[in-house]
Protein backbone atom coordinates (compact mmCIF):
# COMPACT_ATOMS: atom_id res chain seq x y z
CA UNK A 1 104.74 53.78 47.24
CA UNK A 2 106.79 56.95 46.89
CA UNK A 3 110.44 56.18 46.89
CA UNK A 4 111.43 58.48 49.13
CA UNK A 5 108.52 57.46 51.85
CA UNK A 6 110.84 54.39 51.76
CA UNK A 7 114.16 56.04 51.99
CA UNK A 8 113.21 58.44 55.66
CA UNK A 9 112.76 54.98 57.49
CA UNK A 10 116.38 53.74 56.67
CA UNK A 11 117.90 56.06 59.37
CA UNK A 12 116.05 53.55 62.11
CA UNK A 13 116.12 49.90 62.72
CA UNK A 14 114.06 48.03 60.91
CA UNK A 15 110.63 45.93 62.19
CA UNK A 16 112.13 42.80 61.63
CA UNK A 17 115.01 41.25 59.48
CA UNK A 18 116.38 37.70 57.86
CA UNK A 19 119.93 37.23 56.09
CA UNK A 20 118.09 38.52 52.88
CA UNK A 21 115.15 40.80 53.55
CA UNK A 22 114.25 43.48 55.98
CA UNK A 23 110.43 44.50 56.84
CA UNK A 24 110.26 48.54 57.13
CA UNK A 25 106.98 50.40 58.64
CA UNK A 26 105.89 52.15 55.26
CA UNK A 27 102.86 55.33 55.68
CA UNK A 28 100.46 52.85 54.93
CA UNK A 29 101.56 49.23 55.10
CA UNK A 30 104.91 47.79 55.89
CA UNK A 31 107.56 47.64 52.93
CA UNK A 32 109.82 44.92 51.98
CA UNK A 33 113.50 45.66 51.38
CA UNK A 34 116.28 43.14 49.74
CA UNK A 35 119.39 43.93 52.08
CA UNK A 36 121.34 43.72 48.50
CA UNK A 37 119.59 47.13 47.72
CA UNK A 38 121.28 48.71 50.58
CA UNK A 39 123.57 50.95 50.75
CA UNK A 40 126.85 49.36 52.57
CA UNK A 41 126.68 51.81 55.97
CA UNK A 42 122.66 51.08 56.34
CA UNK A 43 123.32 47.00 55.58
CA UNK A 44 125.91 47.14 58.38
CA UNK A 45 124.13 49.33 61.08
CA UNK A 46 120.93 46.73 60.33
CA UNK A 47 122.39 43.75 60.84
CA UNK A 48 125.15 44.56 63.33
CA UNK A 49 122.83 44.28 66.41
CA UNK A 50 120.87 40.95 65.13
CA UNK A 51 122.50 38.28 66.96
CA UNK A 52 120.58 35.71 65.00
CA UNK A 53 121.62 36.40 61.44
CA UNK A 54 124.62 35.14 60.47
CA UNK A 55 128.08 36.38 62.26
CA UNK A 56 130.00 35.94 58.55
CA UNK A 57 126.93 38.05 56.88
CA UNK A 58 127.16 40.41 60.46
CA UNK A 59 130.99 40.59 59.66
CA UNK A 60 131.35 41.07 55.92
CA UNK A 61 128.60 44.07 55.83
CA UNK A 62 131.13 45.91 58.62
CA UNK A 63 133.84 45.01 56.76
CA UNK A 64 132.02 46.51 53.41
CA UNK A 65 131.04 49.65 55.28
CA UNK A 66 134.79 50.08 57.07
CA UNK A 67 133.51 49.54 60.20
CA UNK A 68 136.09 47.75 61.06
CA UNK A 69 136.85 47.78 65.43
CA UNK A 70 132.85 46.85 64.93
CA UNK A 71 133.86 43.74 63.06
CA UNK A 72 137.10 42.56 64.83
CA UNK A 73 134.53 43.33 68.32
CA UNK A 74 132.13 40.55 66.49
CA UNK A 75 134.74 37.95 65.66
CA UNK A 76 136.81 38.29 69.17
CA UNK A 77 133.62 37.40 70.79
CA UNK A 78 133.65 33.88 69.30
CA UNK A 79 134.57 31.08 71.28
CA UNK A 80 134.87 28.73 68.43
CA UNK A 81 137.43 28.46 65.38
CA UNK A 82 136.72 30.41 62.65
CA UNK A 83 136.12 28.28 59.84
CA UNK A 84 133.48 28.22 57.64
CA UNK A 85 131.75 31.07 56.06
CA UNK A 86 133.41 33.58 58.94
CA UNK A 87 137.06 32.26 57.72
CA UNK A 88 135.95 33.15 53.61
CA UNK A 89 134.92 36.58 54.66
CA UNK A 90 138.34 37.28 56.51
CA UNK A 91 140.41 35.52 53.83
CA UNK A 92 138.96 38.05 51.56
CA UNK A 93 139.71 41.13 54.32
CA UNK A 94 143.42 39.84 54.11
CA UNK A 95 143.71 39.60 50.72
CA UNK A 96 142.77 43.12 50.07
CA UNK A 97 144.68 44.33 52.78
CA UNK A 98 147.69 42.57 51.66
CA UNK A 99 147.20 44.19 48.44
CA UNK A 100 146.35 47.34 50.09
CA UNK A 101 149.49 47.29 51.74
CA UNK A 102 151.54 45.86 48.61
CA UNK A 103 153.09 42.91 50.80
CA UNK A 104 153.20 39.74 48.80
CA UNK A 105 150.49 36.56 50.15
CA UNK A 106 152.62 34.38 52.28
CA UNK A 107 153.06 31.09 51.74
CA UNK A 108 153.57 29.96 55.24
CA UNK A 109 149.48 30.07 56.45
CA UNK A 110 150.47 31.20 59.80
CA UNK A 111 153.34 33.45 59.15
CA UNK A 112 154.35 36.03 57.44
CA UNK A 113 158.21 38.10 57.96
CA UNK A 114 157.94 41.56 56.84
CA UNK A 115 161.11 44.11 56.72
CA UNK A 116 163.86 45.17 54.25
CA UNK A 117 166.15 42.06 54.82
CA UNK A 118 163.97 39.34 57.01
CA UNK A 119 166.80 36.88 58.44
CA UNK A 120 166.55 33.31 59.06
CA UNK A 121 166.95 33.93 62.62
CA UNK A 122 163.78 36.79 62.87
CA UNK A 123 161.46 33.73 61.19
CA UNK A 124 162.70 30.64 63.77
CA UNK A 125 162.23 32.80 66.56
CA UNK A 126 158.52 33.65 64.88
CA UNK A 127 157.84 30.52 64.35
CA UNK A 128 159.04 28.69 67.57
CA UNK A 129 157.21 31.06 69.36
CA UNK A 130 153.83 30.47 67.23
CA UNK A 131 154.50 27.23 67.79
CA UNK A 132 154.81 27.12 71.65
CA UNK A 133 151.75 29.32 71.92
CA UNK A 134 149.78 27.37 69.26
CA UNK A 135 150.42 24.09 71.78
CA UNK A 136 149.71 25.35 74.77
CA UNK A 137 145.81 27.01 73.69
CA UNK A 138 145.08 25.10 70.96
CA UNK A 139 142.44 23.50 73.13
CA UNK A 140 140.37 26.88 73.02
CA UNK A 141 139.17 27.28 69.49
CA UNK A 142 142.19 27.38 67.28
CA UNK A 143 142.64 29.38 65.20
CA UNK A 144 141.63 32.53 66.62
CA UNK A 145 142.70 34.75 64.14
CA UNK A 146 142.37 34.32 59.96
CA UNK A 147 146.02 34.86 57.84
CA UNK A 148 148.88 34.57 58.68
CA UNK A 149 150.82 36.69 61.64
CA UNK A 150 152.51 39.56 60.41
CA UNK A 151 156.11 39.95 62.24
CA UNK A 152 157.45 43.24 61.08
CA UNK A 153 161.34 42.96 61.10
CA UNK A 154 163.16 46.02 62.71
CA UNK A 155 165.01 48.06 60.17
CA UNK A 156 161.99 47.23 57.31
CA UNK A 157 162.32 51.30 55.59
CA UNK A 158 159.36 51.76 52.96
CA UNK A 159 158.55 48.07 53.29
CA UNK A 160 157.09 48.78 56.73
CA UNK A 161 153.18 48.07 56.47
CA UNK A 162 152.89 49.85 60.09
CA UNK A 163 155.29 52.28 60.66
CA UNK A 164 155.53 53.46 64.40
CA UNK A 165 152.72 50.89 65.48
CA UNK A 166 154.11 48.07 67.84
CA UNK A 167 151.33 45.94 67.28
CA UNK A 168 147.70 45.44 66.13
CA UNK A 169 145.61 42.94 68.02
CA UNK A 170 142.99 41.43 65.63
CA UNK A 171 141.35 38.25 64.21
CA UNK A 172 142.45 38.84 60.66
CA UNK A 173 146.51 39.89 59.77
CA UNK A 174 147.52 40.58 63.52
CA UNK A 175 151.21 42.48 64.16
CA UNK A 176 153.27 41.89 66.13
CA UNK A 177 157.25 44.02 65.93
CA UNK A 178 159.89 42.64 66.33
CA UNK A 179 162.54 44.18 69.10
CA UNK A 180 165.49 44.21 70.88
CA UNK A 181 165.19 42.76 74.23
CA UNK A 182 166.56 43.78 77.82
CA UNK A 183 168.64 41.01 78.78
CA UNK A 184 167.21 37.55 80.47
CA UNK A 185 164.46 37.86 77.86
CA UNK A 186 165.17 36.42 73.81
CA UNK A 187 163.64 38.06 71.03
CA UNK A 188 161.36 34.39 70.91
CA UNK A 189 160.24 34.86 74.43
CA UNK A 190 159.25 38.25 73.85
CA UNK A 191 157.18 37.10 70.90
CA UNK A 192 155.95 34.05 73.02
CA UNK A 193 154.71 36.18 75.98
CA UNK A 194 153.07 38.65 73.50
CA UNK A 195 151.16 35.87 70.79
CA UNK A 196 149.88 34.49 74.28
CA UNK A 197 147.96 37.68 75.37
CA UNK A 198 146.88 38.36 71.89
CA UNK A 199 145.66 34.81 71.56
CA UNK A 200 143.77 35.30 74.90
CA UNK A 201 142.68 38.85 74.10
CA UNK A 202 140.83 37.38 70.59
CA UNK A 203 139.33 34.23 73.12
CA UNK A 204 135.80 36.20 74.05
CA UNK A 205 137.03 37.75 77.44
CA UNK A 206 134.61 38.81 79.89
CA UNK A 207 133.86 42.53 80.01
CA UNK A 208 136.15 43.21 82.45
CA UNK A 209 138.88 41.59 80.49
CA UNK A 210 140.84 38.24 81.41
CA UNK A 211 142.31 38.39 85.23
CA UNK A 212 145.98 39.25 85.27
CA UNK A 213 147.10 36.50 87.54
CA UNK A 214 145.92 34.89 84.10
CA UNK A 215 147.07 36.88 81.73
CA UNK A 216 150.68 37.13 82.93
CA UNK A 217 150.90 32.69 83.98
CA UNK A 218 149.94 32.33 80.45
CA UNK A 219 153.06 34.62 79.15
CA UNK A 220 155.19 33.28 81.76
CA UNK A 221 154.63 29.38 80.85
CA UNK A 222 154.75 30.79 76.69
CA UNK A 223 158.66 31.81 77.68
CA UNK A 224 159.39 28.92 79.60
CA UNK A 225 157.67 26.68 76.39
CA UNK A 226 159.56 28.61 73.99
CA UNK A 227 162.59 27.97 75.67
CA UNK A 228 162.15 24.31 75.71
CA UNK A 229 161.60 24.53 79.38
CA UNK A 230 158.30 23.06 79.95
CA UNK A 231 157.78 24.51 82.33
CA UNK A 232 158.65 21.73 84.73
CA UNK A 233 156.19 20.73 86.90
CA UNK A 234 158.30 19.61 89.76
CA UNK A 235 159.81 23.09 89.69
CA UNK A 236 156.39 24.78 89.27
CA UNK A 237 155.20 22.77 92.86
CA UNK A 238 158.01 23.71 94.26
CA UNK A 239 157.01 27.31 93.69
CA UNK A 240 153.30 27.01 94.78
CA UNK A 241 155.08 25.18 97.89
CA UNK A 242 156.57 28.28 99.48
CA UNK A 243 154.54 30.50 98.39
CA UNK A 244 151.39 28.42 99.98
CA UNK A 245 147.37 28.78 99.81
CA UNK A 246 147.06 32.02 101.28
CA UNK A 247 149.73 33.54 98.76
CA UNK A 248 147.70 31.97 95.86
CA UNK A 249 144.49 33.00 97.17
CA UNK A 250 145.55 36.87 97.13
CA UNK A 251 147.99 36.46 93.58
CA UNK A 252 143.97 35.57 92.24
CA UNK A 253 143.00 39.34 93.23
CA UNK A 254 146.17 41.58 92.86
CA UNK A 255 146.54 44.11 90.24
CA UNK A 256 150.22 43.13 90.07
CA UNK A 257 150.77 39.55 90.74
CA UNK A 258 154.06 38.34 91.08
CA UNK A 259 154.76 36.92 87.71
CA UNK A 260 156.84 33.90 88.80
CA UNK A 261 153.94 32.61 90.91
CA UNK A 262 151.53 33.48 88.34
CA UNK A 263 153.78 31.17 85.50
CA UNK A 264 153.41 28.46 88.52
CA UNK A 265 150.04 28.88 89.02
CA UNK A 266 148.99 28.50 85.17
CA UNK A 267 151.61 25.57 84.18
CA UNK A 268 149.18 22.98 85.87
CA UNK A 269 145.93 24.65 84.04
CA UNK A 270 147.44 23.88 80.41
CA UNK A 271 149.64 20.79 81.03
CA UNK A 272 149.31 18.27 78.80
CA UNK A 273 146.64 16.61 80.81
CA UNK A 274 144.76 19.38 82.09
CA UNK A 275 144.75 21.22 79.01
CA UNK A 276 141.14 20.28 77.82
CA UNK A 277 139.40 21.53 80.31
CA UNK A 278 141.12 25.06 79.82
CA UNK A 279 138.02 25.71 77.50
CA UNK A 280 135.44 25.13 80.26
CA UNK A 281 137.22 27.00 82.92
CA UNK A 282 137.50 30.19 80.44
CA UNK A 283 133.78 29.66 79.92
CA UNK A 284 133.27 29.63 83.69
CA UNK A 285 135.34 33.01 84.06
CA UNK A 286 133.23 34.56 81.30
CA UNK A 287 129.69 33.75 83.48
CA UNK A 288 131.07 35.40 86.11
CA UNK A 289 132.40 32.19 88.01
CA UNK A 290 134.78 33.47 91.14
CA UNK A 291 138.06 31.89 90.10
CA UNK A 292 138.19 29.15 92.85
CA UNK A 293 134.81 28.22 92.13
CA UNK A 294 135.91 27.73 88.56
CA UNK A 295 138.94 26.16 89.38
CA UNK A 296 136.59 23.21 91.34
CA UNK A 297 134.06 22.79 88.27
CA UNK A 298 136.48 22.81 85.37
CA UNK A 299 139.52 20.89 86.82
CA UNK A 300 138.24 19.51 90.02
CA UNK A 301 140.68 21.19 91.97
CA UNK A 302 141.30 23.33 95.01
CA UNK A 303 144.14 25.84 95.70
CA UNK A 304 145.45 23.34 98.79
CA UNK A 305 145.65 20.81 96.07
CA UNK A 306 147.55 22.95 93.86
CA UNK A 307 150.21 23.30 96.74
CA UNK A 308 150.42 19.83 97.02
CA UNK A 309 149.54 17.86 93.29
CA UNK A 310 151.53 18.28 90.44
């Protein structure tokens, strides 16, 4: 078979495809290709679509071909840890990215300070507020993104990895800067409110994206946890209280909920006894579930019972 016979039908998908072979309509008779003959762009754009092969072999050949929003788009979808084959492929990702960026490995898994003089201060708020988001979703997958979190210290000069860029939201070396805060707010709550959304934003969300009554409950409650606040539930009732059923019923529709009623509506969702069935109620969302229906099949509750139950 001539060679280049072969070569036209690599512009199109091919006739079918396993993690090591793809099947190619030849002039004659149909051709056999090993996918490690490839070139890196045609390996990607053939496997990309295949749901059924492999998301670490899906993942790695974007990677390899620097498609790398298709990648990240892959591995947000995933509802489950990523561990495994998936976490080897990302580990590698960092590593050269690390390199690329000429930051040392960290030796903290989850964490990593990055600036010209990174204080003790800049890594306890970090970490309390990884810690206070890790607790509260942990139920959902964890962890949802591979290497550690880079927190780019104001001030870091030359040793700034992402200069002008407030953050990057992906599942492999996300960034998050640190800043100055208006006050009310610490530094930790800021990070808090902001490692919740990008936790969420890496948890599969529907198409539309994750409702903002949601959204902004979940940062709410990540202050209040980072604060060593709870949130109290007694004080979270009280709030559903006066606002009532009606007022909950419209926060689950409004563009701009009132944030204080959205951190009371969520604080019951992942309290410590609640919190597994946060998975199932996300799941629900994703399908499509209206969010009272959802409400009824993953917790078994009612928005008149969240004005009066704790």
């Amino acid at each position: 078979m001539d060679p280049a016979i072969v070569l036209t039908t690599l512009g199109s998908q091919p006739a079918s495809i396993d993690r090591s072979t793809a099947m190619v309509r030849g002039e004659l008779l149909p051709v056999l290709i090993p996918l490690a003959a490839l070139p890196p762009s045609t390996l990607a754009t053939w496997l990309l679509p295949h749901g059924e092969i492999d998301i670490a072999q899906r993942v790695s050949a974007a990677l390899d071909a620097g498609l790398e929003q298709q990648a990240w788009s892959l591995v947000a979808r995933q509802t489950t840890p990523l561990v495994g084959r998936l976490e080897l492929v990302l580990s590698l990702w960092n590593a050269h990215e690390l390199a690329r960026l000429k930051l040392p490995g960290s030796s903290n898994n989850w964490l990593q300070v990055v600036g010209a003089n990174p204080t003790t201060a800049i890594e306890s708020d970090a970490s309390l507020a990884l810690d206070a988001v890790h607790e509260m979703l942990a139920t959902i997958g964890w962890p949802r993104w591979s290497g550690p979190l880079l927190v780019v210290a104001g001030g870091a000069g030359a040793a700034d990895p992402y200069p002008g860029v407030d953050e990057i939201v992906r599942p492999a070396l996300p960034m998050l800067r640190y800043r100055s805060q208006a006050p009310g707010v610490t530094p930790c709550e800021d990070l808090a409110a902001r490692l919740s959304t990008l936790t969420l934003t890496l948890t599969a969300p529907p198409a539309l994206g994750w409702p903002a009554w949601l959204r902004i409950g979940l940062e709410e409650v990540a202050k209040a946890k980072a604060r060593g606040e709870g949130p109290s539930p007694l004080k979270m009732l009280a709030v559903r209280q006066r606002a009532g059923t009606d007022a909950l019923a419209h926060l689950l529709v409004a563009a701009d909920p009132d944030r204080a009623l959205c951190e009371a509506l969520c604080a019951p969702l992942v309290h410590t006894k609640r919190r597994p069935h946060l998975p199932s109620f996300l799941d629900l969302l994703r399908q499509h579930v209206e969010v009272q229906g959802a409400l009824r099949l993953a917790y078994d509750l009612s928005l008149d019972q969240l004005v009066t139950d704790r």
